[in-house]
Protein backbone atom coordinates (compact mmCIF):
# COMPACT_ATOMS: atom_id res chain seq x y z
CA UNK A 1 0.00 0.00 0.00
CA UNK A 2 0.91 3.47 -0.48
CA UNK A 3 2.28 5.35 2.30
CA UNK A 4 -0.96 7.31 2.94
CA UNK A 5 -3.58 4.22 2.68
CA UNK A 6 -1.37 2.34 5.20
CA UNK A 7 -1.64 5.73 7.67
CA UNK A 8 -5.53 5.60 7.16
CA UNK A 9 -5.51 1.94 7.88
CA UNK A 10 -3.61 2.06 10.62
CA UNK A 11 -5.72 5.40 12.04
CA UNK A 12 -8.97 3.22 11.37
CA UNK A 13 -7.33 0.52 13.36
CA UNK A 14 -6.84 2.46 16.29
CA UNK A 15 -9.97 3.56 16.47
CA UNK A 16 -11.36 0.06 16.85
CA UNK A 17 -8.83 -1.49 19.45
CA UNK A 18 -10.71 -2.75 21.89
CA UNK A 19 -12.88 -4.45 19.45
CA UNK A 20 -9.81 -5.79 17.74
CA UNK A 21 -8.52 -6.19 21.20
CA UNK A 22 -11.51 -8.48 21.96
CA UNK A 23 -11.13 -10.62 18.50
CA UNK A 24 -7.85 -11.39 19.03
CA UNK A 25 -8.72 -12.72 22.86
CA UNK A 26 -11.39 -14.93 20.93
CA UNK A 27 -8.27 -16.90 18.77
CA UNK A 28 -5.70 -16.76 22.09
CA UNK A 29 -8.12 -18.48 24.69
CA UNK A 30 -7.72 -21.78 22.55
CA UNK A 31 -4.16 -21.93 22.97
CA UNK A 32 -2.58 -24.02 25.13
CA UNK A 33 0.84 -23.04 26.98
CA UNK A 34 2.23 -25.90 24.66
CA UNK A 35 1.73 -24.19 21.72
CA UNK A 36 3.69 -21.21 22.76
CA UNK A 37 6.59 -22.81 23.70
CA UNK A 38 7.23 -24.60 19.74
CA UNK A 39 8.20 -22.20 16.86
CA UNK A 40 5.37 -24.08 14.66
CA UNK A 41 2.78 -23.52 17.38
CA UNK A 42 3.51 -19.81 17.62
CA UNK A 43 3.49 -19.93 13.40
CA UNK A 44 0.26 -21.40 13.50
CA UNK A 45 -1.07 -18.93 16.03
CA UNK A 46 0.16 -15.78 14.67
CA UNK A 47 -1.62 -17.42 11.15
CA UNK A 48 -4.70 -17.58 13.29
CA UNK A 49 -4.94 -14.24 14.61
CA UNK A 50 -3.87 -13.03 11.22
CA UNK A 51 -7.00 -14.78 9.70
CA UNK A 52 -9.51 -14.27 12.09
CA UNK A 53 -8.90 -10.49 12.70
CA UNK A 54 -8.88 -10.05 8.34
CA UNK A 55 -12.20 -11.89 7.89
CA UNK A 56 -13.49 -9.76 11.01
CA UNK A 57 -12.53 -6.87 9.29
CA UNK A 58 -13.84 -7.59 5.66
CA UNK A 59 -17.33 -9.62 7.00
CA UNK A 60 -18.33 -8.06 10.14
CA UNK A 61 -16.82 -4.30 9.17
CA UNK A 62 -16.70 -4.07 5.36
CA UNK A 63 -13.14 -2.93 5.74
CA UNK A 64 -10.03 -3.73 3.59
CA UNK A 65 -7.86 -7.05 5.69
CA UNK A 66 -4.80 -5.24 5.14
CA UNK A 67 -3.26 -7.66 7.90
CA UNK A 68 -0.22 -9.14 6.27
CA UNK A 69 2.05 -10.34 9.91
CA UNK A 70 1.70 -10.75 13.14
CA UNK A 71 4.24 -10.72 15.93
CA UNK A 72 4.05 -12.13 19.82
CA UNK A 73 6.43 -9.79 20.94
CA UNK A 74 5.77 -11.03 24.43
CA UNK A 75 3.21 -13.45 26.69
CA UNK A 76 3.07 -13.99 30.38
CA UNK A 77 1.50 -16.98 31.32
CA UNK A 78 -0.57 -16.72 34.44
């Protein structure tokens, strides 16, 4: 995307962060602390949050799913 479209997709994102927030919790609950600790389970989770959060964007908000990566940059495991 052009500089520009990825600021206003970015700025639309921000405005919706809790809901994104909350979509995102949906896909993590199902994880299980074993899946975190393999490189392939963290692949296929990332893929999963990556998926869900695009089709929530294009079905439920008629937005463009401009996600193309997602990164666990951290977890704490209570």
């Amino acid at each position: 995307q052009p500089s520009i479209a990825s600021d206003l997709f970015i700025s639309a994102l921000a405005e919706i962060e809790a809901d994104l927030v909350s979509e995102i919790t949906n896909v993590i609950l199902e994880v299980e602390l074993g899946q975190l600790e393999s490189v392939g389970g963290r692949a296929r989770l990332t893929n999963a949050i990556k998926g869900h959060v695009n089709e929530y964007l294009e079905q439920d908000l008629d937005m463009f799913p401009g996600i193309t990566e997602v990164f666990i940059i951290n977890y704490n495991v209570i």
